[in-house]
N, C-alpha and C. Protein backbone atom coordinates (compact mmCIF):
# COMPACT_ATOMS: atom_id res chain seq x y z
N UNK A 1 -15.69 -10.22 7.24
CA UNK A 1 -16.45 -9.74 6.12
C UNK A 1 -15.51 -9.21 5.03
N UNK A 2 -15.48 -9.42 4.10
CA UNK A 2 -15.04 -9.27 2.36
C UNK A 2 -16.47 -8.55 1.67
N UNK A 3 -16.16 -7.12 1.45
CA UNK A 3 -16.79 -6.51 0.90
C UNK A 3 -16.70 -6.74 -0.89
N UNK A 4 -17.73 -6.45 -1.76
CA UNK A 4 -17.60 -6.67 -3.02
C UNK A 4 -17.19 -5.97 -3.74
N UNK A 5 -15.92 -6.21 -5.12
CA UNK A 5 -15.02 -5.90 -5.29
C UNK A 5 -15.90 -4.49 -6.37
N UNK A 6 -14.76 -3.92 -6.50
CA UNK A 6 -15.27 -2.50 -7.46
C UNK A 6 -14.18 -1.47 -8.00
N UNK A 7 -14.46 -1.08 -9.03
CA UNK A 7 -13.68 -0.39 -9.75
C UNK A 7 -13.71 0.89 -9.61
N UNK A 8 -12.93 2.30 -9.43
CA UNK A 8 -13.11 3.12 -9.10
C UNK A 8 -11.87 4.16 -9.59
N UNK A 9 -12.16 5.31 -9.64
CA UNK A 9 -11.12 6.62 -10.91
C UNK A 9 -10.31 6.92 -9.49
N UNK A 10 -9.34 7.46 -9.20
CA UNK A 10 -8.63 8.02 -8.17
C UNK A 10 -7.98 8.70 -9.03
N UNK A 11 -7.74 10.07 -7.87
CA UNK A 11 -6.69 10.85 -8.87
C UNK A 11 -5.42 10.70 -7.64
N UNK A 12 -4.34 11.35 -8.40
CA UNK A 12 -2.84 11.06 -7.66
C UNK A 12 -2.86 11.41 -6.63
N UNK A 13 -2.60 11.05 -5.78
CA UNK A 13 -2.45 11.30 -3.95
C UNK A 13 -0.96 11.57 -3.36
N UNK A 14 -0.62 12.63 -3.12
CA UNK A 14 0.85 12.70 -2.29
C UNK A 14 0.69 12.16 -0.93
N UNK A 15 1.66 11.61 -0.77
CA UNK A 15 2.14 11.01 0.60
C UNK A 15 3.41 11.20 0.67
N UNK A 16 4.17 10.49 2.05
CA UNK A 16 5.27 10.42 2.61
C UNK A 16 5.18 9.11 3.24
N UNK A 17 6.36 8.42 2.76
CA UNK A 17 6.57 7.03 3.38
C UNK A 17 8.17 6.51 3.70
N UNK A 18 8.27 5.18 4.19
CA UNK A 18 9.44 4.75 4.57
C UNK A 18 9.59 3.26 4.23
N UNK A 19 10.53 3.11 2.98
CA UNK A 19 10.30 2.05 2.21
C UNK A 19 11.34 1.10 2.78
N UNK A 20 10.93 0.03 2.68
CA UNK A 20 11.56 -1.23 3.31
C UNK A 20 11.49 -2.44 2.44
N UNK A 21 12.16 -3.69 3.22
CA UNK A 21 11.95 -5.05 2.77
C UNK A 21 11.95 -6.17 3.66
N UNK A 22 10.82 -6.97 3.69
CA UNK A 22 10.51 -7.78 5.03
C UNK A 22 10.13 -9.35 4.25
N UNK A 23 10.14 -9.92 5.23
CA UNK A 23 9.38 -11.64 4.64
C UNK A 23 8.08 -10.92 5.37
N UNK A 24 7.14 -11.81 4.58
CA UNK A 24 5.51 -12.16 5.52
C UNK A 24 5.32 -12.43 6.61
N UNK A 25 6.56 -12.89 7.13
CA UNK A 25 6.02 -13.14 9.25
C UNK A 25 6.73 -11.81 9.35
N UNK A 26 7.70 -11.48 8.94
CA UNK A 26 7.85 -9.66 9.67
C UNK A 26 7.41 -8.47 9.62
N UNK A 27 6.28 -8.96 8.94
CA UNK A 27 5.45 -7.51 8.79
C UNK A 27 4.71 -7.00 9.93
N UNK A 28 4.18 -8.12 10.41
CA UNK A 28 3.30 -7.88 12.21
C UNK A 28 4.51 -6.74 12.98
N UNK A 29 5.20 -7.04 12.34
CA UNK A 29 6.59 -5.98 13.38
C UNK A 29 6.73 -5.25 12.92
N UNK A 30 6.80 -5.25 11.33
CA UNK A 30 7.50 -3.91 10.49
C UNK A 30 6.62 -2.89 10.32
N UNK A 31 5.14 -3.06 10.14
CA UNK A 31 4.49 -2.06 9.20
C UNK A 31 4.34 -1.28 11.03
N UNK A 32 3.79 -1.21 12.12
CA UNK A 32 3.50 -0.62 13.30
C UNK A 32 5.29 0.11 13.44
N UNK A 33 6.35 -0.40 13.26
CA UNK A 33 7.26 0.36 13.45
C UNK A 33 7.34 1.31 12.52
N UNK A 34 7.48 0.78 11.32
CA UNK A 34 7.83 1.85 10.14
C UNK A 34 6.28 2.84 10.37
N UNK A 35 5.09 2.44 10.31
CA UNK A 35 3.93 3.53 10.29
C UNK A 35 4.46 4.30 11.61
N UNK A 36 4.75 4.28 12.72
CA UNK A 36 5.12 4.97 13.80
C UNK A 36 6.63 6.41 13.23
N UNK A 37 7.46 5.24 12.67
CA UNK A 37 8.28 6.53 12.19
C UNK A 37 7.91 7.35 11.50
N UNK A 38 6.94 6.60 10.65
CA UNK A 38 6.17 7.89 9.58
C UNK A 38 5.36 8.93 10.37
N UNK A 39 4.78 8.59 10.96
CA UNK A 39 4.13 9.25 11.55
C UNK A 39 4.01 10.39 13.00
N UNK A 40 5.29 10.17 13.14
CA UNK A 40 6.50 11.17 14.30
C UNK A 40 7.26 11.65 13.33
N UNK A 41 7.52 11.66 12.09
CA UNK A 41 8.06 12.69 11.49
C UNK A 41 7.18 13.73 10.89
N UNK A 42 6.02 13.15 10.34
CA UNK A 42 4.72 14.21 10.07
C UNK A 42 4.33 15.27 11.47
N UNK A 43 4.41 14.47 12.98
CA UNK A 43 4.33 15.53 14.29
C UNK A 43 5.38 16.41 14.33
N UNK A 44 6.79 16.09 13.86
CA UNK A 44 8.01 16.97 14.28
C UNK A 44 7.29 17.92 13.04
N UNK A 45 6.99 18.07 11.64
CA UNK A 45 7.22 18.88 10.62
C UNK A 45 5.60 19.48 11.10
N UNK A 46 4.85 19.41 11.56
CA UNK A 46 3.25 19.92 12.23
C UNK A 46 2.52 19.70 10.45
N UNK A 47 3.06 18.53 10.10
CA UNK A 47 2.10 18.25 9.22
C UNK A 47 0.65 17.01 9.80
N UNK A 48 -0.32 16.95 9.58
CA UNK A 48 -1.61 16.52 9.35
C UNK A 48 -1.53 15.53 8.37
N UNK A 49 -1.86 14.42 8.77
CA UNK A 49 -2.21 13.24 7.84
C UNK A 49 -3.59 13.66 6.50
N UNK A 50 -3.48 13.54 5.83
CA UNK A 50 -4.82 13.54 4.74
C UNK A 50 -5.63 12.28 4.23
N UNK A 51 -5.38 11.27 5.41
CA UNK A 51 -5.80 9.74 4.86
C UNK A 51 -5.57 8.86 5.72
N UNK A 52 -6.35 7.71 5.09
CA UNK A 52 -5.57 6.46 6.31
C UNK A 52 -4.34 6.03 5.67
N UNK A 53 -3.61 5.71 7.00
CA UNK A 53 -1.86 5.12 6.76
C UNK A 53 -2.26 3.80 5.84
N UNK A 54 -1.34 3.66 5.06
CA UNK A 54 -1.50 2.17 4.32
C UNK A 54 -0.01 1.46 4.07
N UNK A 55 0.15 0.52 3.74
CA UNK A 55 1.27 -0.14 2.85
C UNK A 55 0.80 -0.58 1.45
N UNK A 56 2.35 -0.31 0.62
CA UNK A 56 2.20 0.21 -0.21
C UNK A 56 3.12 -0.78 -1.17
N UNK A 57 2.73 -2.20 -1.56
CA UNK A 57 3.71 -3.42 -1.92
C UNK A 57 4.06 -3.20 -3.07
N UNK A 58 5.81 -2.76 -2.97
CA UNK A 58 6.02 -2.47 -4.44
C UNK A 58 6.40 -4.00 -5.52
N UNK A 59 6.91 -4.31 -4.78
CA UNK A 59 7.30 -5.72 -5.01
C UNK A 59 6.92 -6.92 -4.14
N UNK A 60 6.69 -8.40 -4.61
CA UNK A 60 5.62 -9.01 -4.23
C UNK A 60 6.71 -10.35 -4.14
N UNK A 61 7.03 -10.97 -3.48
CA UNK A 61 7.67 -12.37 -3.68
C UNK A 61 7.27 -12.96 -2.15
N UNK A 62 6.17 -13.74 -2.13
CA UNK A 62 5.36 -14.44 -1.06
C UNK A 62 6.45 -15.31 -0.12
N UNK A 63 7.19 -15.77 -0.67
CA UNK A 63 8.40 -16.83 -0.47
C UNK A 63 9.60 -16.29 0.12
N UNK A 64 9.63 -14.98 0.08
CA UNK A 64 10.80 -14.51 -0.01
C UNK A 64 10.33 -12.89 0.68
N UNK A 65 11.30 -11.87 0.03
CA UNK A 65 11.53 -10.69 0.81
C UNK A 65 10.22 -9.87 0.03
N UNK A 66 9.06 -9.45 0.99
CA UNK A 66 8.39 -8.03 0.03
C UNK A 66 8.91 -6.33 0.34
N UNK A 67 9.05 -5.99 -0.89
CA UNK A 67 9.65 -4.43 -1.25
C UNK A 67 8.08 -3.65 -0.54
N UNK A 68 8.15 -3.11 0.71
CA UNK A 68 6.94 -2.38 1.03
C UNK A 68 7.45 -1.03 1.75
N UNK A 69 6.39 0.10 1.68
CA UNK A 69 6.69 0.85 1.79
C UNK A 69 5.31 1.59 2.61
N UNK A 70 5.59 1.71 3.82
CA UNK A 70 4.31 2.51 5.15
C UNK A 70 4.13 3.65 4.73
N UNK A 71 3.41 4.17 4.35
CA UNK A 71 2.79 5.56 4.05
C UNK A 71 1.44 6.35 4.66
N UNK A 72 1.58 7.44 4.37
CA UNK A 72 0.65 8.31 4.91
C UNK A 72 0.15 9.45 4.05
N UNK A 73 -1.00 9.51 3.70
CA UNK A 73 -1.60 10.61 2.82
C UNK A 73 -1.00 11.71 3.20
N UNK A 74 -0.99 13.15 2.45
CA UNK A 74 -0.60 14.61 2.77
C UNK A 74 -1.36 15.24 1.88
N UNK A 75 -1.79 16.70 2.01
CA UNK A 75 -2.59 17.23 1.57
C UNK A 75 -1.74 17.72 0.33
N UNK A 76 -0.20 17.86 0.18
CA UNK A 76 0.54 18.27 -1.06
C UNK A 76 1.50 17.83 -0.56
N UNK A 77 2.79 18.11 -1.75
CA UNK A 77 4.18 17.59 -1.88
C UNK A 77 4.85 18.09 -0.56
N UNK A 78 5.83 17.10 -0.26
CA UNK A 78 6.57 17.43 0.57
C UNK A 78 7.92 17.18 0.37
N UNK A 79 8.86 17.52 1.03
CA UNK A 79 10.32 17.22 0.85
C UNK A 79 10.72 15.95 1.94
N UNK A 80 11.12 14.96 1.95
CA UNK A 80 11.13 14.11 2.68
C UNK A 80 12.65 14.13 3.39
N UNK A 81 12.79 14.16 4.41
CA UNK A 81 14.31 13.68 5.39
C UNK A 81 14.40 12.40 5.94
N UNK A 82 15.49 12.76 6.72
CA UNK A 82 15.76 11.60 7.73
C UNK A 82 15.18 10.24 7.44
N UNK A 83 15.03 9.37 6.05
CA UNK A 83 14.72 8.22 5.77
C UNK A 83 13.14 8.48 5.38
N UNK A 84 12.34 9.27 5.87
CA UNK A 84 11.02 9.68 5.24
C UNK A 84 11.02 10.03 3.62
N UNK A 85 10.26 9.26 2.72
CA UNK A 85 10.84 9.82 1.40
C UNK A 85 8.91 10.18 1.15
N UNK A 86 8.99 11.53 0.10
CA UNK A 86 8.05 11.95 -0.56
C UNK A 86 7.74 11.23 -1.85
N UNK A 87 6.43 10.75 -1.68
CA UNK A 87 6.10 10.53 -3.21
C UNK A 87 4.54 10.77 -3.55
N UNK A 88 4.10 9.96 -4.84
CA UNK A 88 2.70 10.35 -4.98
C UNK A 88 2.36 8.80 -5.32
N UNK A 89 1.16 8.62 -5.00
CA UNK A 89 0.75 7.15 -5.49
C UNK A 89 -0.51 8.08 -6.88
N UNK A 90 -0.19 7.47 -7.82
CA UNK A 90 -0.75 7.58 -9.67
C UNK A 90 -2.12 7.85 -9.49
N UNK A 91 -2.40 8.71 -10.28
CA UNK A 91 -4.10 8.83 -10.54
C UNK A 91 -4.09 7.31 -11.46
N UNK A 92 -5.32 6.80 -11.76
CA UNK A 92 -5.68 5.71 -12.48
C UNK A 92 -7.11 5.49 -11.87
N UNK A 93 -7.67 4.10 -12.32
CA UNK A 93 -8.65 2.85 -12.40
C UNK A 93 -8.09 2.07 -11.64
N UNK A 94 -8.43 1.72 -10.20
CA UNK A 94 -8.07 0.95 -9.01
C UNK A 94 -9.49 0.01 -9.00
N UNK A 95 -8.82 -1.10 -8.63
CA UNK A 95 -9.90 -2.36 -8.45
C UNK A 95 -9.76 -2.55 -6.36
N UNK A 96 -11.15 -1.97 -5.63
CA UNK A 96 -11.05 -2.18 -4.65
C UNK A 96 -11.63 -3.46 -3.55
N UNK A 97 -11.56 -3.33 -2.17
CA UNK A 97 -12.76 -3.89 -1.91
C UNK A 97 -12.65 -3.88 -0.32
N UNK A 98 -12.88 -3.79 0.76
CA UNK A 98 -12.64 -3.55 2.00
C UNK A 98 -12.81 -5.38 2.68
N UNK A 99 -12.22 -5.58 3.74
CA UNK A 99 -12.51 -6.66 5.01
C UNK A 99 -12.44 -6.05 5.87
N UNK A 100 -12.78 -6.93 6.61
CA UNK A 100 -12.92 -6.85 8.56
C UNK A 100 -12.49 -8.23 8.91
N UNK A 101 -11.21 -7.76 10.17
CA UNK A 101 -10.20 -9.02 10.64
C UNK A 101 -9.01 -8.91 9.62
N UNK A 102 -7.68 -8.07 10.48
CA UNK A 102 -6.23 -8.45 9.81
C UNK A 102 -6.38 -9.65 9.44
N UNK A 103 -6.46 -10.56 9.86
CA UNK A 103 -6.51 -12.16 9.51
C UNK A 103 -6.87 -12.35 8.66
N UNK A 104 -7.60 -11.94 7.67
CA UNK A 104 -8.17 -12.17 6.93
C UNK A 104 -7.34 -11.50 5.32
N UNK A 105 -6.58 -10.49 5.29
CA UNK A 105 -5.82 -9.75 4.94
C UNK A 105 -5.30 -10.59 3.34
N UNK A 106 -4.63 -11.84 3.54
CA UNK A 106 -4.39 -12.72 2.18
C UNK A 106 -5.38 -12.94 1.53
N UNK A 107 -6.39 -13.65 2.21
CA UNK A 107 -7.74 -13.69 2.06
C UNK A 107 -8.65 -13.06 0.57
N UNK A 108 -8.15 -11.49 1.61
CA UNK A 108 -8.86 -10.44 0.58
C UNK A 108 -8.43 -10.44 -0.25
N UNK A 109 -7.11 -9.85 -0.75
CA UNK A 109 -6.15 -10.03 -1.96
C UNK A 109 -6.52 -10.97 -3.07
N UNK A 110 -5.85 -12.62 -2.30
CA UNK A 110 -6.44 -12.97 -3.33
C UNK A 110 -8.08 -13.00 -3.65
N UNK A 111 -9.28 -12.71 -3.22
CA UNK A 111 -10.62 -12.83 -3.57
C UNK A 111 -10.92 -11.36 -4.61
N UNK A 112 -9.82 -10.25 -4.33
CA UNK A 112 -9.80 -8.86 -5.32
C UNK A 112 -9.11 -9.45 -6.76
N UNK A 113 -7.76 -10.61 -6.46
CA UNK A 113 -6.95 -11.00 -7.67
C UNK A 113 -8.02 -11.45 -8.87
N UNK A 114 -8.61 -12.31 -7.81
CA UNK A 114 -9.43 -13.39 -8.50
C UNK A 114 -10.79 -12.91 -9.12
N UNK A 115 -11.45 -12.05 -8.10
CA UNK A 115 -12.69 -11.33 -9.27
C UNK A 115 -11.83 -10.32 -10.34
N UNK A 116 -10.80 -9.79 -10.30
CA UNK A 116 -10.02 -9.29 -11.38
C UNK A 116 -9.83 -9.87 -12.40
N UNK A 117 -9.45 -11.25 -12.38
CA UNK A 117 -8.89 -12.00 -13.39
C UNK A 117 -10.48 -12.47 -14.19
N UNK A 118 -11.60 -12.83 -13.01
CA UNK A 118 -12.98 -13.22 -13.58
C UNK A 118 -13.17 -12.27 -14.50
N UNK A 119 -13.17 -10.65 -14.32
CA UNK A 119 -13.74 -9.68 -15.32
C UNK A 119 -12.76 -9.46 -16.35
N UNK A 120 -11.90 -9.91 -16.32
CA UNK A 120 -10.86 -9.82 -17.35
C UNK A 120 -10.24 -8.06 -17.03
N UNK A 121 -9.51 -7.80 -16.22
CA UNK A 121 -9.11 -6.27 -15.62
C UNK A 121 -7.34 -7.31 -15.84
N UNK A 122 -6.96 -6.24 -16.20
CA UNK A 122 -5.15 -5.94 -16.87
C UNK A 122 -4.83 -5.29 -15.13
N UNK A 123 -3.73 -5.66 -14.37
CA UNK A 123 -2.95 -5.15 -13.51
C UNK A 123 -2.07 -4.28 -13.87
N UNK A 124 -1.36 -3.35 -13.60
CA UNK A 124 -0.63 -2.25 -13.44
C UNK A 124 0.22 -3.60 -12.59
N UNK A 125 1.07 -4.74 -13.66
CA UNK A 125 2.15 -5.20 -13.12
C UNK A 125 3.42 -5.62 -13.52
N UNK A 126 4.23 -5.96 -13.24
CA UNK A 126 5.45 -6.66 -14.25
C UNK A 126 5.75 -7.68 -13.60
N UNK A 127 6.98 -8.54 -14.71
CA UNK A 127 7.70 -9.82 -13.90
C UNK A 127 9.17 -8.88 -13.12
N UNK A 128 9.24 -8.91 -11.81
CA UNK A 128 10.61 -8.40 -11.26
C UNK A 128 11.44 -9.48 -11.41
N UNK A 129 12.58 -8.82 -11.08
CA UNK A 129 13.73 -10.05 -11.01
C UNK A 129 13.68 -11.00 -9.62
N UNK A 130 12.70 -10.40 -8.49
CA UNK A 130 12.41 -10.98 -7.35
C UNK A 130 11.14 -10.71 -6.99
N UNK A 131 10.38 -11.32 -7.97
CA UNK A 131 8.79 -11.33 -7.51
C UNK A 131 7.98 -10.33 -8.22
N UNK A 132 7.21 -10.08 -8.41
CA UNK A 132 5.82 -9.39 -8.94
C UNK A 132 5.80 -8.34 -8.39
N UNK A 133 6.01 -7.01 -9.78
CA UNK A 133 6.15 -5.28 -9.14
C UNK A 133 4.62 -5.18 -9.72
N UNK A 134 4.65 -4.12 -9.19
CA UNK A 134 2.96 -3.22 -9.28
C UNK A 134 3.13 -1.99 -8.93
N UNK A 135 2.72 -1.43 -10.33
CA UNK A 135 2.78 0.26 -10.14
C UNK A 135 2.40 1.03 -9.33
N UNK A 136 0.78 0.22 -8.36
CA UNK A 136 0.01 0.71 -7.30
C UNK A 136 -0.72 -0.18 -6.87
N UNK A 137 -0.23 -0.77 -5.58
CA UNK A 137 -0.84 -1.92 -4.63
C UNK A 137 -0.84 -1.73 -3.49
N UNK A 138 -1.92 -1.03 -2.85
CA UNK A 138 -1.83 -0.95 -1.76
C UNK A 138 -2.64 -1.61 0.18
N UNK A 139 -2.96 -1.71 0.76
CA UNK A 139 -3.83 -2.05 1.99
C UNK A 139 -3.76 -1.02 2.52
N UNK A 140 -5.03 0.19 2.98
CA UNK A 140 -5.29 1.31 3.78
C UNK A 140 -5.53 0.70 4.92
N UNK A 141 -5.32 1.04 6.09
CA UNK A 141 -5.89 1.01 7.21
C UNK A 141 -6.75 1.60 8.12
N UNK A 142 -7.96 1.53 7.63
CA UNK A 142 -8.92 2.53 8.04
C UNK A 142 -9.66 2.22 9.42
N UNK A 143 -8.92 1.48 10.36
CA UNK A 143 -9.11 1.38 11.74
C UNK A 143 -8.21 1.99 11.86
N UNK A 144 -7.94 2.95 13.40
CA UNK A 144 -7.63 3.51 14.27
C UNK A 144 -7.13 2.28 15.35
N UNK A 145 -5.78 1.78 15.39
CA UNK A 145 -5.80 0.26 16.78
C UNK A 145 -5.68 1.19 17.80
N UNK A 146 -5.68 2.40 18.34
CA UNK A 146 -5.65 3.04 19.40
C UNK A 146 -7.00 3.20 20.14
N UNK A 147 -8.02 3.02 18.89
CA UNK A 147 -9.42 3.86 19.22
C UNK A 147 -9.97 1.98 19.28
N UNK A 148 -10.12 1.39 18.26
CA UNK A 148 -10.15 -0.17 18.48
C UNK A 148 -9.01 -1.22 18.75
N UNK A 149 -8.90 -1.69 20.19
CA UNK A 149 -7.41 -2.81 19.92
C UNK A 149 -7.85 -3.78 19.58
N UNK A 150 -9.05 -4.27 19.18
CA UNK A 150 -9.47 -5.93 18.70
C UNK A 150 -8.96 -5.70 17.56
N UNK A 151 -7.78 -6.50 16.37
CA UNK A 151 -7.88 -6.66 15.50
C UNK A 151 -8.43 -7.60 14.37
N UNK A 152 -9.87 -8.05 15.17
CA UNK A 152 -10.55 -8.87 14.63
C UNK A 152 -11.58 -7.64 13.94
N UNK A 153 -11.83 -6.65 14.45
CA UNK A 153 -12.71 -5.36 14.19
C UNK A 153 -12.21 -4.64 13.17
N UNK A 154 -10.32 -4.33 12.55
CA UNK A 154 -10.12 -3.81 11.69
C UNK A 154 -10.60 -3.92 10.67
N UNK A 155 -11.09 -2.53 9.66
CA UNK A 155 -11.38 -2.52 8.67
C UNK A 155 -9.75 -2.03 7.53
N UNK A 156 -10.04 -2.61 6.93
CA UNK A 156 -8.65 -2.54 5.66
C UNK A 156 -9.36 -2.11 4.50
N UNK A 157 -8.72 -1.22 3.53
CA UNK A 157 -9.14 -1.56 2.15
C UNK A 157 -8.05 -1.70 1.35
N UNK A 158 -8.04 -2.61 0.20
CA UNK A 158 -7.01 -3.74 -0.73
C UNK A 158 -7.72 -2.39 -1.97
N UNK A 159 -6.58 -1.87 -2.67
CA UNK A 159 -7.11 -1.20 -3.78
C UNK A 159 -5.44 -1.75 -4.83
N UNK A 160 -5.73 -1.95 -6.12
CA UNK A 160 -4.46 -1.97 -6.52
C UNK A 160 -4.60 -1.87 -8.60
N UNK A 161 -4.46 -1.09 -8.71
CA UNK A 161 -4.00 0.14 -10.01
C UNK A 161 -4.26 -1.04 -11.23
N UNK A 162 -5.36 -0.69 -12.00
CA UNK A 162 -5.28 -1.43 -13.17
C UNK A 162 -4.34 -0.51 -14.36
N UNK A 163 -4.09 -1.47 -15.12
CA UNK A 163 -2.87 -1.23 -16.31
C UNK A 163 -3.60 -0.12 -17.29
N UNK A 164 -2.95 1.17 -17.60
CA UNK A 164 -3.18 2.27 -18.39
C UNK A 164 -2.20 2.14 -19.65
N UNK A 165 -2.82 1.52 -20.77
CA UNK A 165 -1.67 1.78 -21.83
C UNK A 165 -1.66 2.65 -22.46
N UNK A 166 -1.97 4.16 -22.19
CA UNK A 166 -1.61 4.97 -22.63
C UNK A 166 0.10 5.46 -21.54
N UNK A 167 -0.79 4.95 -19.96
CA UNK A 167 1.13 5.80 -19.40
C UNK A 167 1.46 4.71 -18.38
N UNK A 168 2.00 3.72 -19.19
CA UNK A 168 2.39 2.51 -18.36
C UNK A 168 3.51 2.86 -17.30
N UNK A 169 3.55 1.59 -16.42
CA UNK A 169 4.68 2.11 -14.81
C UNK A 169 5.87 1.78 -15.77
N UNK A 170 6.81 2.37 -14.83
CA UNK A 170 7.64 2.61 -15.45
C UNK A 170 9.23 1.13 -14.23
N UNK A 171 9.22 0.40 -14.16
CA UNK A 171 9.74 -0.73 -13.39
C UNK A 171 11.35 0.36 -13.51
N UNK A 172 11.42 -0.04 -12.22
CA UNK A 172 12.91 1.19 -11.85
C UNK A 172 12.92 1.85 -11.46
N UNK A 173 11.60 2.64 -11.48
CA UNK A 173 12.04 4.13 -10.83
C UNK A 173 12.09 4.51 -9.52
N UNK A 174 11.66 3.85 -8.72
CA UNK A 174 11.48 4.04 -7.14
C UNK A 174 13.11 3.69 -6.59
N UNK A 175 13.25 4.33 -5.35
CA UNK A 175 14.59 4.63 -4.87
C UNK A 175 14.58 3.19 -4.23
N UNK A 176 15.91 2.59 -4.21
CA UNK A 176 16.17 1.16 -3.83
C UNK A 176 15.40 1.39 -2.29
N UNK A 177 15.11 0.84 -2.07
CA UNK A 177 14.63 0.26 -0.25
C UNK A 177 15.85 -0.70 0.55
N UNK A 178 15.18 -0.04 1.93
CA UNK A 178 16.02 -0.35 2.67
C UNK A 178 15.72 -1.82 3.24
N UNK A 179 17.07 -2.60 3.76
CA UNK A 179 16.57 -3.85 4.19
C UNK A 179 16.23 -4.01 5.54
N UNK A 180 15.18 -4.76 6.16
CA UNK A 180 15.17 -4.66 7.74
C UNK A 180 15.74 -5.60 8.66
């Protein structure tokens, strides 16, 4: 199931994440490792998640390596260590829409790209020198695989930052990522 797409105000959200760079077949590996480190460093500091874990695609090259980064909501700023880095994902106008079935995951994306482009909605994106950046692109994971292991049952939601020309992204500013 592909829920119908929708536009919606968010205000800025702090998190803590652990930014990386993977091809598309290594993500089945990467995002469960990297969300695991994130998420044993939030138990060592007795911080509390404020959200579902998501990834967070800063950079987009289908063909090649994506710039992503596993994160986890927090109720405020934090100081990030040991490879955990603090940031905030932007208040803005996010274009959303939820599925059911990882599998389905490209799927959604493009069916959010594509009613985007139908209503005529501006992305929060640029041309990178290696693929397509976006100020705010993310997939939440709002299944629990501990509480459900079918991942035909996951629910996801695809939300990703329409373009503000009053305070456009700013391409650069995020700390280089690590390679895996």
């Amino acid at each position: 199931m592909i829920t119908e797409p929708q536009v919606e105000d968010r205000e800025a959200q702090p998190y803590v994440g652990r930014r990386t760079q993977a091809t598309l077949a290594e993500l089945p590996t990467v995002i469960p490792q990297r969300l695991g480190e994130v998420l044993a460093w939030l138990n060592r500091q007795g911080v509390a998640p404020a959200g579902a874990p998501f990834i967070r695609y800063h950079i987009i090259d289908m063909a090649g390596h994506l710039d992503v980064e596993l994160g986890v909501p927090v109720a405020g700023r934090l100081a990030g260590t040991d490879g955990i880095q603090a940031s905030v994902l932007p208040a803005g106008r996010y274009a959303t829409l939820r599925y059911t079935n990882i599998a389905r995951g490209i799927e959604a994306n493009a069916a959010l790209l594509a009613w985007g482009t139908a209503q005529g909605l501006v992305w929060d994106t640029w041309a990178a020198p290696h693929g397509d950046g976006f100020g705010a692109r993310l997939e939440s994971f709002l299944t629990d695989p501990a509480a459900e292991p079918d991942p035909t049952r996951w629910e996801t939601e695809v939300a990703i930052r329409l373009a503000d020309a009053t305070a456009p992204s700013r391409p650069g500013a995020w700390p280089s990522p690590t390679r895996t």
